[in-house]
C-alpha atoms as a PDB file:
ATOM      1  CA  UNK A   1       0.000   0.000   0.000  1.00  0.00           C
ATOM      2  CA  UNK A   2       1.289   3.355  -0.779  1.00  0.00           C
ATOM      3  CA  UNK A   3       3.118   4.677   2.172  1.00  0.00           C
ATOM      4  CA  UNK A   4       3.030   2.024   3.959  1.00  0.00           C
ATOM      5  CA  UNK A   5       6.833   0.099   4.513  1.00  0.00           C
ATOM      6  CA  UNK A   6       7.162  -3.359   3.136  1.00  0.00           C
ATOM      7  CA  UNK A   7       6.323  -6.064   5.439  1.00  0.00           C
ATOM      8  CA  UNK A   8       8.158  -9.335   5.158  1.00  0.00           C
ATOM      9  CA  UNK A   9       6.206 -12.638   6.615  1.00  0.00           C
ATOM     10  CA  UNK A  10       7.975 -15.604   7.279  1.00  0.00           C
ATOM     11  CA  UNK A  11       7.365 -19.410   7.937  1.00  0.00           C
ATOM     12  CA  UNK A  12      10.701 -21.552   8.802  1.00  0.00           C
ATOM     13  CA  UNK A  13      10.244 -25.341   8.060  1.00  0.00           C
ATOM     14  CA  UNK A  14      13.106 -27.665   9.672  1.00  0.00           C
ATOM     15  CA  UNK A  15      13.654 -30.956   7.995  1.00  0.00           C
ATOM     16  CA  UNK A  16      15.304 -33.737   9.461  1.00  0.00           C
ATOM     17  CA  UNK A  17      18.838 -33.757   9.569  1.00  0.00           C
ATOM     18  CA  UNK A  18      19.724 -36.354  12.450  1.00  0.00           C
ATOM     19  CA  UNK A  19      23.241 -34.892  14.138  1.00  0.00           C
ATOM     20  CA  UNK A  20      22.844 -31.954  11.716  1.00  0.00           C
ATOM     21  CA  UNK A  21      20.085 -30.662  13.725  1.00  0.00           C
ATOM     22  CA  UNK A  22      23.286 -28.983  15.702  1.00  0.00           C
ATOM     23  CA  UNK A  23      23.576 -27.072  11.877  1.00  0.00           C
ATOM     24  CA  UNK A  24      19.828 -25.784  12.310  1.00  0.00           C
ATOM     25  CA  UNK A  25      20.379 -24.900  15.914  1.00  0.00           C
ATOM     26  CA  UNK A  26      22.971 -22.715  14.547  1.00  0.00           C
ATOM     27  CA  UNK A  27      21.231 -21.234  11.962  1.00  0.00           C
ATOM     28  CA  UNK A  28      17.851 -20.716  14.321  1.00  0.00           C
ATOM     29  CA  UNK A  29      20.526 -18.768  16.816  1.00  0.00           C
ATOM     30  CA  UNK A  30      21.663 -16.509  14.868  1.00  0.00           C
ATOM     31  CA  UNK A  31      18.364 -15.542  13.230  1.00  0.00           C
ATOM     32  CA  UNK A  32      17.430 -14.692  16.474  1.00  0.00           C
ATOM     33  CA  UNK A  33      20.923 -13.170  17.173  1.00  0.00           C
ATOM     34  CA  UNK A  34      20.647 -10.640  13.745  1.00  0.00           C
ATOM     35  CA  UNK A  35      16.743  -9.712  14.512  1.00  0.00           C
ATOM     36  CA  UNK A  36      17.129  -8.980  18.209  1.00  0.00           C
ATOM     37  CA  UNK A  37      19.845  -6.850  17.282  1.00  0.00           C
ATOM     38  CA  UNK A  38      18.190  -4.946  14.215  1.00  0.00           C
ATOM     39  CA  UNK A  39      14.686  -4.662  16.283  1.00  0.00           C
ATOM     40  CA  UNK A  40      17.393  -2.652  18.905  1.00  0.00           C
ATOM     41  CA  UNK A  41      18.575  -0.811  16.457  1.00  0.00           C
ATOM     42  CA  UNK A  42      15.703   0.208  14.701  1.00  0.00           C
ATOM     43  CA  UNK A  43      13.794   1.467  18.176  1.00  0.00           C
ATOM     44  CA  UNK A  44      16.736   4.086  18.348  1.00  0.00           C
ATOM     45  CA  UNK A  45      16.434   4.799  14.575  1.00  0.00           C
ATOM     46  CA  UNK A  46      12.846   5.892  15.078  1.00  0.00           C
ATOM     47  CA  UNK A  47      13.652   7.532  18.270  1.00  0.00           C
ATOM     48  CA  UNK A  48      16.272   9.916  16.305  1.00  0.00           C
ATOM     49  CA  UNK A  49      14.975  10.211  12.970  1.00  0.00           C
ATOM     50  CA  UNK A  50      10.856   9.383  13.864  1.00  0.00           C
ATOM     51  CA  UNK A  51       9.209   8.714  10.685  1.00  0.00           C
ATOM     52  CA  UNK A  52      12.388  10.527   7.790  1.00  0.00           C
ATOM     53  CA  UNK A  53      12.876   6.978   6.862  1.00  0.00           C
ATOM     54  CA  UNK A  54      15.152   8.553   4.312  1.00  0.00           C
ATOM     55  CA  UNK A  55      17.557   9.381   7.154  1.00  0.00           C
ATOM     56  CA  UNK A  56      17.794   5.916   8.834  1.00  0.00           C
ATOM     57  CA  UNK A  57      21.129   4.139   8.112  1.00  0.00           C
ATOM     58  CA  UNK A  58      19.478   0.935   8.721  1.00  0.00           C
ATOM     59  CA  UNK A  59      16.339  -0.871   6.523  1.00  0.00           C
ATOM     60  CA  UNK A  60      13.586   0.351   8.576  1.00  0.00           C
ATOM     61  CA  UNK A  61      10.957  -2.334   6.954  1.00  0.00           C
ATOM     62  CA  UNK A  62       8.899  -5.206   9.161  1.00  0.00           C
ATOM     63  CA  UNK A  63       9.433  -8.814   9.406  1.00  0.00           C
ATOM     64  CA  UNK A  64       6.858 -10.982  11.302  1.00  0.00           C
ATOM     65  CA  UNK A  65       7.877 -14.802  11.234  1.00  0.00           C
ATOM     66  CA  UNK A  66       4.151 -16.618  11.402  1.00  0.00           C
ATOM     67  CA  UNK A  67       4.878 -20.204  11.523  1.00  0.00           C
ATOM     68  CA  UNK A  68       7.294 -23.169  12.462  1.00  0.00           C
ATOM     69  CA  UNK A  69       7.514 -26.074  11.466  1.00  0.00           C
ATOM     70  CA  UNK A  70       9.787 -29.229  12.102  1.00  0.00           C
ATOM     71  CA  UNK A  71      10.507 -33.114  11.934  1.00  0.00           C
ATOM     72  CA  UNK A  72      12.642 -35.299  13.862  1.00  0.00           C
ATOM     73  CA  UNK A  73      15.815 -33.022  14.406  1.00  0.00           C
ATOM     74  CA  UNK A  74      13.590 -30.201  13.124  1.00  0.00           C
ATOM     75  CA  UNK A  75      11.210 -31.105  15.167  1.00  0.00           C
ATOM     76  CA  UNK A  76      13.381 -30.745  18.798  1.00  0.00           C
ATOM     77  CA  UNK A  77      14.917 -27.455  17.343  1.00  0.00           C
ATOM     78  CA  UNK A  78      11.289 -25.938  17.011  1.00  0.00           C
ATOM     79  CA  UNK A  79      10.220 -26.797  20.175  1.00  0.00           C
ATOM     80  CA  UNK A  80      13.627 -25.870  21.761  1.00  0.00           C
ATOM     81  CA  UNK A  81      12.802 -22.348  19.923  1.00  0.00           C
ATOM     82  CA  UNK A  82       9.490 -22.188  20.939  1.00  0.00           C
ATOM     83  CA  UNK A  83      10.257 -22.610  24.880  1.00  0.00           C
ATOM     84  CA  UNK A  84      12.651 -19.638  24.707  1.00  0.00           C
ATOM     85  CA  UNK A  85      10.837 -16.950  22.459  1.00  0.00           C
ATOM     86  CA  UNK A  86      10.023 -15.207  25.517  1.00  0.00           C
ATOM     87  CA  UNK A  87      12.964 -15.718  26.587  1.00  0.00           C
ATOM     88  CA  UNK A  88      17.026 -14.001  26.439  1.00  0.00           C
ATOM     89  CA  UNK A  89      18.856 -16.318  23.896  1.00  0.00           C
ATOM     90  CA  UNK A  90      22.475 -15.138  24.553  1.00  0.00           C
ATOM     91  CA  UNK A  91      24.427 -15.977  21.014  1.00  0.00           C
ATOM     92  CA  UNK A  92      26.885 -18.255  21.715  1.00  0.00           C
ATOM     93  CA  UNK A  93      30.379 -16.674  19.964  1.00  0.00           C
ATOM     94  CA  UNK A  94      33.884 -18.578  19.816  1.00  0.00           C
ATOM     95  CA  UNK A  95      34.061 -21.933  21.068  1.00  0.00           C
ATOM     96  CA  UNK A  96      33.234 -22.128  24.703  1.00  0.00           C
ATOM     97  CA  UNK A  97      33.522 -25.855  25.021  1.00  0.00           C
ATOM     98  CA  UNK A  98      31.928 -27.115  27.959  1.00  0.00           C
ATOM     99  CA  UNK A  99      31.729 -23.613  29.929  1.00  0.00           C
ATOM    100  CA  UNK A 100      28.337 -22.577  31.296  1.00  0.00           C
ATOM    101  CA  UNK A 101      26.124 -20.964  28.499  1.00  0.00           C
ATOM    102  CA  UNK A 102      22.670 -19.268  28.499  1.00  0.00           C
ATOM    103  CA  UNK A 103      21.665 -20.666  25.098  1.00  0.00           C
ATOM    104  CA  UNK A 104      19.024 -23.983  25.238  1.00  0.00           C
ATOM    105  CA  UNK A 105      19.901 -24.331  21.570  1.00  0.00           C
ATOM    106  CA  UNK A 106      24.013 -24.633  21.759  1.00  0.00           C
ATOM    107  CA  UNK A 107      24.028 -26.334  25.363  1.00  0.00           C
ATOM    108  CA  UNK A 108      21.694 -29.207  23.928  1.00  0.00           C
ATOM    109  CA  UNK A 109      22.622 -29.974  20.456  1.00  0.00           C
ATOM    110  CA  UNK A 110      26.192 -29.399  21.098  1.00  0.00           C
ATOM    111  CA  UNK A 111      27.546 -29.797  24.773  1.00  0.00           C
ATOM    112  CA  UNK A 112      24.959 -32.368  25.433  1.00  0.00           C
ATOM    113  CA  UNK A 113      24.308 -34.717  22.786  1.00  0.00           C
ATOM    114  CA  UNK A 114      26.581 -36.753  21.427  1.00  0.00           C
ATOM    115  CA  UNK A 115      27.002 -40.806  20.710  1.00  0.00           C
ATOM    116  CA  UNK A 116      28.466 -41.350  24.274  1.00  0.00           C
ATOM    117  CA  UNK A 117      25.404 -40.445  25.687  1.00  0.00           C
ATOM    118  CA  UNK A 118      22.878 -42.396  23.833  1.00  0.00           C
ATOM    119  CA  UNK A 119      25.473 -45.551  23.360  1.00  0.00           C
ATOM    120  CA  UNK A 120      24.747 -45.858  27.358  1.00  0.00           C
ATOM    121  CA  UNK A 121      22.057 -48.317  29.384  1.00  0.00           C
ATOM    122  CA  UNK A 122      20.285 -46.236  31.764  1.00  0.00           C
ATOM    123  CA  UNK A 123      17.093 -47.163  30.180  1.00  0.00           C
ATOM    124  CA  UNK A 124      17.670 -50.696  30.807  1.00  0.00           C
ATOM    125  CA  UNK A 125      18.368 -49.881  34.407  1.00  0.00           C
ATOM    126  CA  UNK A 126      15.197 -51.581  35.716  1.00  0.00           C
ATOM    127  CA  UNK A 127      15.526 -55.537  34.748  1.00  0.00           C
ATOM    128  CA  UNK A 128      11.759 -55.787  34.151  1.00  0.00           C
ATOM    129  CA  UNK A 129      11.596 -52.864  31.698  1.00  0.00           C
ATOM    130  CA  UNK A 130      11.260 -53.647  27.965  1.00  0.00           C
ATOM    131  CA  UNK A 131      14.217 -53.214  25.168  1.00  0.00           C
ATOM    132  CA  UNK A 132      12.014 -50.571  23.233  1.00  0.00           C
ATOM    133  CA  UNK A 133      14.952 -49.336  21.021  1.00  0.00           C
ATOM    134  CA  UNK A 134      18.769 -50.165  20.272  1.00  0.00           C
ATOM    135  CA  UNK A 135      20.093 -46.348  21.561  1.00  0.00           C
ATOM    136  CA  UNK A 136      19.835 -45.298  24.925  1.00  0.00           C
ATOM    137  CA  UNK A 137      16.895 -42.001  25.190  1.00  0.00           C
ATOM    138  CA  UNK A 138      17.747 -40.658  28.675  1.00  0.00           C
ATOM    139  CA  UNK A 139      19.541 -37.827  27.845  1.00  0.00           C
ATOM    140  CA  UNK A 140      16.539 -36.972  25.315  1.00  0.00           C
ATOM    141  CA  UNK A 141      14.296 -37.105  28.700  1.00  0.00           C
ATOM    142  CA  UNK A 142      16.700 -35.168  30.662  1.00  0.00           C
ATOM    143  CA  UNK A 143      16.879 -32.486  27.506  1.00  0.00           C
ATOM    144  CA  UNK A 144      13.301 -32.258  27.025  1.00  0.00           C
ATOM    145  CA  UNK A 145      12.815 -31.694  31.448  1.00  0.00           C
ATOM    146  CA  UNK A 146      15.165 -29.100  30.697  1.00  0.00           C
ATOM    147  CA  UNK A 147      13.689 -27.074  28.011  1.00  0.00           C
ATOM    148  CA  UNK A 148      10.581 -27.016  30.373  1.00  0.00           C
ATOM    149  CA  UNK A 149      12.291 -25.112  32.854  1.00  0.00           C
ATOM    150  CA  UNK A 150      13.395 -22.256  30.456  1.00  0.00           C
ATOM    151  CA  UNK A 151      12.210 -19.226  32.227  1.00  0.00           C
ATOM    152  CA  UNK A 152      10.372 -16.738  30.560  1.00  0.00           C
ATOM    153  CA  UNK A 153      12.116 -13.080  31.223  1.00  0.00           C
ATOM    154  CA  UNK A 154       9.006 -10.917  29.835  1.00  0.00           C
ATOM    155  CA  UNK A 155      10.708 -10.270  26.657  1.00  0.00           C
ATOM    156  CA  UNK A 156       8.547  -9.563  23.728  1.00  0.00           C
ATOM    157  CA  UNK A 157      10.036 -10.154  20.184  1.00  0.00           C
ATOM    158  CA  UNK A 158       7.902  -7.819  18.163  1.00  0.00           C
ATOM    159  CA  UNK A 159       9.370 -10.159  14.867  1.00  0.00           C
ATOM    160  CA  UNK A 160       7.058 -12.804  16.026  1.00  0.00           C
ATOM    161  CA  UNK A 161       3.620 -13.370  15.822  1.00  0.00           C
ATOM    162  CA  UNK A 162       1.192 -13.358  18.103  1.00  0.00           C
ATOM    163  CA  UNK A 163      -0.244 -16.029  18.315  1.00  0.00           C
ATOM    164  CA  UNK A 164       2.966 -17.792  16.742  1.00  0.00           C
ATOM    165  CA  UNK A 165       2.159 -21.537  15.534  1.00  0.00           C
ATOM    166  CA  UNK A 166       4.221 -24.852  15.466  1.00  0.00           C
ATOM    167  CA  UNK A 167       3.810 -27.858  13.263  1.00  0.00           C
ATOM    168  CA  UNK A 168       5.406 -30.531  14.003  1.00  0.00           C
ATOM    169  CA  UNK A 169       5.750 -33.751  12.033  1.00  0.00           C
ATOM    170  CA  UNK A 170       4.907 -37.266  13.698  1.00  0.00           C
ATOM    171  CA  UNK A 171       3.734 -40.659  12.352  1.00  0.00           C
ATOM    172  CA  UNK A 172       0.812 -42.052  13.550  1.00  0.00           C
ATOM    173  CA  UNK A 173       0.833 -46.041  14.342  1.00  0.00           C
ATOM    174  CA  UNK A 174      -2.398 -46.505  14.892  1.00  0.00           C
ATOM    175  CA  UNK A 175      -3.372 -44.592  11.924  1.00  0.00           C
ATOM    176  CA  UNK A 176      -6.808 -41.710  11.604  1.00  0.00           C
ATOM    177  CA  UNK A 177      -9.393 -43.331   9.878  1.00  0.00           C
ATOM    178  CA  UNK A 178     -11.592 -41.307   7.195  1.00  0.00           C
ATOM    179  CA  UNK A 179     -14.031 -41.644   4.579  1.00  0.00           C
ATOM    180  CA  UNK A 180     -13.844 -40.843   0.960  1.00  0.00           C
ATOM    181  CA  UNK A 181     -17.434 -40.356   0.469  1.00  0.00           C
ATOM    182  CA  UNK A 182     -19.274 -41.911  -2.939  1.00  0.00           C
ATOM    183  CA  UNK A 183     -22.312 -43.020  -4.515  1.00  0.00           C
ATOM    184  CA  UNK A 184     -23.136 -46.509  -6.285  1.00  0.00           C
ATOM    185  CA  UNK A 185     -25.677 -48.609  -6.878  1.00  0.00           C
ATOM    186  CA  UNK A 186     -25.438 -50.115  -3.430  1.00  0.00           C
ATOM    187  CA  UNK A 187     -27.218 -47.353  -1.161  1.00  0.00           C
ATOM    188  CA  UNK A 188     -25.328 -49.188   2.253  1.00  0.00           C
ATOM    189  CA  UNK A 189     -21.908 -48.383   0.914  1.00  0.00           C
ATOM    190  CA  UNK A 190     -21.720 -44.702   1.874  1.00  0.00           C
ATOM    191  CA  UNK A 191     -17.794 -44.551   0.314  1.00  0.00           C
ATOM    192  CA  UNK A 192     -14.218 -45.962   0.847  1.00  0.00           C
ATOM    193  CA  UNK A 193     -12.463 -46.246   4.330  1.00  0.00           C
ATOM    194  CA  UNK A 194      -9.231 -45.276   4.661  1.00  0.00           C
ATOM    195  CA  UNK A 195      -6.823 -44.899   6.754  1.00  0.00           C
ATOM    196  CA  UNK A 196      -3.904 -42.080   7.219  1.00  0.00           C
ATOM    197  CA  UNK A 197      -0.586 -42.713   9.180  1.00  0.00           C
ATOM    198  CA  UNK A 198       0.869 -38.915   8.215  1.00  0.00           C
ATOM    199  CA  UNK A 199      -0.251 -36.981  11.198  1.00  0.00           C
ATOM    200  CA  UNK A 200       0.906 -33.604  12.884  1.00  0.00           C
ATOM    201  CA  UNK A 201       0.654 -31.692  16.037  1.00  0.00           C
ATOM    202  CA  UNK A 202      -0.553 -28.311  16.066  1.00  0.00           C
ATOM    203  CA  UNK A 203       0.508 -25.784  18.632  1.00  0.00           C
ATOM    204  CA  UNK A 204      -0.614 -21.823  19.017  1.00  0.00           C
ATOM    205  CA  UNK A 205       1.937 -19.638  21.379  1.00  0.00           C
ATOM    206  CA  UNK A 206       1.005 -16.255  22.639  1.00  0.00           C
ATOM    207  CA  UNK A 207      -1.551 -14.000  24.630  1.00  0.00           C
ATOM    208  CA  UNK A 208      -3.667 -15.094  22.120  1.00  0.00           C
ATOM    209  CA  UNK A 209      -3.060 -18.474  21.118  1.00  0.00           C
ATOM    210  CA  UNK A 210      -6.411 -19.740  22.272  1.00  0.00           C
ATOM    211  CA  UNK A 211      -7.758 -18.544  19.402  1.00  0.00           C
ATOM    212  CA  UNK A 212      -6.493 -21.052  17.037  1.00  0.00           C
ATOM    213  CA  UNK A 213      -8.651 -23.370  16.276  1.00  0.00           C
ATOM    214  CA  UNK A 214      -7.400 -26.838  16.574  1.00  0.00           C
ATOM    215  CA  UNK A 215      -4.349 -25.753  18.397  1.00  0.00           C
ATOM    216  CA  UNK A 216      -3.094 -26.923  21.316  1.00  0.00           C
ATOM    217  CA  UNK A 217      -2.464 -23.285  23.247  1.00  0.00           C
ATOM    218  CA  UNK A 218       1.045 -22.348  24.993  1.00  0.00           C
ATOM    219  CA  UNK A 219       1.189 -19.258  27.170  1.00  0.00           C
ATOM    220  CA  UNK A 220       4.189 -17.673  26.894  1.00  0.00           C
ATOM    221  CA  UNK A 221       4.041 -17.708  30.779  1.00  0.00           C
ATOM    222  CA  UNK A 222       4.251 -21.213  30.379  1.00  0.00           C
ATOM    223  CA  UNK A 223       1.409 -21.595  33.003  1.00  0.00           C
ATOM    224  CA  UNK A 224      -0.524 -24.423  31.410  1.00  0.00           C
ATOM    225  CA  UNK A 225       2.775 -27.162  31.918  1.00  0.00           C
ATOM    226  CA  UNK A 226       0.352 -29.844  30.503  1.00  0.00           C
ATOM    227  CA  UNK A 227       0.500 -28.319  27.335  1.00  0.00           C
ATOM    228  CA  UNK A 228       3.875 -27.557  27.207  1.00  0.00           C
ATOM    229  CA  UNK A 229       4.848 -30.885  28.202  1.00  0.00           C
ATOM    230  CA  UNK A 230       2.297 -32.219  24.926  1.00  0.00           C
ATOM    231  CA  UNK A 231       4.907 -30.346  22.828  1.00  0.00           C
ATOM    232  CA  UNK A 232       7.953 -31.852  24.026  1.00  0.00           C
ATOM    233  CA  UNK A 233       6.630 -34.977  23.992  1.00  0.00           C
ATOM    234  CA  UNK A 234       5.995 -34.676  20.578  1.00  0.00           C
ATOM    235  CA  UNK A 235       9.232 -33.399  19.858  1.00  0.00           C
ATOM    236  CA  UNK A 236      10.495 -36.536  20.837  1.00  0.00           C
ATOM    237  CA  UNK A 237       7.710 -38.438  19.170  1.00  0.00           C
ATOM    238  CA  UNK A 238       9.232 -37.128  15.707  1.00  0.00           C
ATOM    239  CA  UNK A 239      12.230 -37.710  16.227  1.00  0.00           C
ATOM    240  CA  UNK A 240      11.445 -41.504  16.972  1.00  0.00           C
ATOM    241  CA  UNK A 241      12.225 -43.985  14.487  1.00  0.00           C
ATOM    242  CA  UNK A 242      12.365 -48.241  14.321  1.00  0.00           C
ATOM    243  CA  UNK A 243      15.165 -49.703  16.197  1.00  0.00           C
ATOM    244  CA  UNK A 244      16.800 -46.589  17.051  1.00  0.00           C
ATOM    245  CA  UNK A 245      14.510 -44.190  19.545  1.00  0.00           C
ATOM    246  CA  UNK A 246      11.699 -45.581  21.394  1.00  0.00           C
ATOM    247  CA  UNK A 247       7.850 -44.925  19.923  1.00  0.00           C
ATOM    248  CA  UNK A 248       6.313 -41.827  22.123  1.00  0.00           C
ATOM    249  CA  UNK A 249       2.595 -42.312  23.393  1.00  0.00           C
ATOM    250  CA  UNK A 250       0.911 -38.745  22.443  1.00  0.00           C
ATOM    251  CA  UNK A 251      -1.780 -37.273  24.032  1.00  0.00           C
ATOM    252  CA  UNK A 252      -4.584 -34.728  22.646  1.00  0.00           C
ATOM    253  CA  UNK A 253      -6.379 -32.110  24.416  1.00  0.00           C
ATOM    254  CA  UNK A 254      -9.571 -32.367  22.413  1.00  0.00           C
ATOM    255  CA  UNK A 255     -10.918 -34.835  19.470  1.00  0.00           C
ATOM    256  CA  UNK A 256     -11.558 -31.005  17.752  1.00  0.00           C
ATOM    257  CA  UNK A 257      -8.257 -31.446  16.243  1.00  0.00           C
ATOM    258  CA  UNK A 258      -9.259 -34.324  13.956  1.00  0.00           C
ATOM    259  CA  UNK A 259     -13.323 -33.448  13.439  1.00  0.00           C
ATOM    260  CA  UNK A 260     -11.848 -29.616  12.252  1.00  0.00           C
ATOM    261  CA  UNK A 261      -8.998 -30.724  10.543  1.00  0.00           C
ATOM    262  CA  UNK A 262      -9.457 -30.009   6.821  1.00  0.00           C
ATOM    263  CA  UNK A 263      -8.145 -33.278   4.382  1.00  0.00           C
ATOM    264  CA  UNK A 264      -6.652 -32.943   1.854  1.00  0.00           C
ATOM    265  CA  UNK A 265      -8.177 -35.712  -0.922  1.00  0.00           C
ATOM    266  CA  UNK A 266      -5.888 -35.663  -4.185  1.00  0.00           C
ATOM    267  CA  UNK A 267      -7.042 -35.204  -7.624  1.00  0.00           C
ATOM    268  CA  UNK A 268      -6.103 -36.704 -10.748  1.00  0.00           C
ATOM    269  CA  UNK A 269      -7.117 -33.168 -12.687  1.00  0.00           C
ATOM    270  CA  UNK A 270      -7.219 -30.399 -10.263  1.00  0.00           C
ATOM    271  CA  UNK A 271      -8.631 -27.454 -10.942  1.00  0.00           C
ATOM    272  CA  UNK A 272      -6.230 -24.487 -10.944  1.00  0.00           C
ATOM    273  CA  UNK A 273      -7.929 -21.379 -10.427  1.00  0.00           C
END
């Protein structure tokens, strides 16, 4: 719109990338790093120069990132991010080894995880308990207790959106069953039942992530634990695969998320508009 600045919206999508989800950590950091420091400098911009855009020595446009999405590695990044956007993420700069950081990303994908760890047997600790997988998950458990503890400072990230949503990718065992509706000459066959292993969950974060619909709501506050506990658990859930990590029982806080969930039925012509 004329005189209006351009506004940038953006939706980050994490694939899987196993030990490379230390890469995305990385990357996810210093976004964060490079807009917390622009946002900084563009309040004292506008404080100096108000609205003389043509005076700012910095780009004085908007960006609002909507979305996140993630699977497996992805998956534990995203909901690593989304525990801390109210949150101080200090960058991590140089190579502090094993020293102390304030930085959920760099302390878990780097100082903490690592073959050692998951090449141990605490999960076989109690003689009775089932072999559920052939690498040891404990310090995934211990990771995801810790990203629950991430206390929320009050900051407000003006970049993000309100309410800010996360996808994230899981595979579901027992599969959704659905109907592909039809008509024949038998009137008791009311279509084809199918059903679909490809699930997601959906969470909403913000003052006003209630108002989602279908999505599981996180207060920045992180008052409702249940629901923040949902999202690490399915974290962990996509990150599960045969043999290796252990299958993750999910839990969902209303059956609204499958009767409003819109599916998608693929057609051989579609129409393009």
């Amino acid at each position: 719109m004329e005189g209006k600045l351009p506004h940038f919206e953006i939706g980050l999508v994490m694939a899987g990338a196993v030990s490379a989800g230390a890469y995305t950590s990385g990357v996810i950091d210093f976004i964060f790093e490079a807009l917390d420091q622009w946002y900084e400098q563009k309040a004292k911009q506008q404080e100096q120069y108000g609205e003389d855009f043509s005076q700012w020595e910095i780009p004085p446009h908007d960006v609002l990132i909507k979305v996140m999405s993630g699977a497996s590695a992805g998956a534990i990044v995203a909901a690593i991010t989304a525990a801390s956007l109210s949150s101080d993420i200090t960058p991590v700069i140089g190579n502090p080894l094993n020293k102390p950081v304030k930085n959920k990303l760099y302390e878990s994908w780097v100082q903490r995880i690592d073959i050692s760890q998951l090449l141990k047997t605490q999960d076989l600790n109690n003689p009775k308990a089932p072999v559920l997988s052939f690498l040891d998950p404990t310090i995934l458990d211990e990771l995801g207790k810790d990203v629950l503890k991430i206390k929320p400072t009050g900051k407000i990230r003006t970049y993000i959106a309100d309410p800010f949503e996360v996808f994230l990718c899981v595979t579901n065992l027992r599969g959704v069953p659905y109907l592909i509706k039809s008509q024949g000459s038998n009137p008791n066959l009311k279509g084809h039942s199918m059903v679909k292993h490809a699930d997601f969950m959906h969470f909403a974060i913000g003052e006003n992530s209630s108002q989602v619909e279908g999505a599981i709501a996180l207060t920045p506050d992180k008052s409702n634990v249940t629901n923040w506990k949902i999202l690490i658990d399915s974290a962990l859930a996509s990150s599960a695969f045969p043999v290796g990590f252990p299958p993750r029982q999910l839990e969902r806080s209303s059956i609204d998320e499958y009767e409003k969930r819109k599916w998608e039925i693929p057609s051989r012509d579609p129409i393009v508009p």
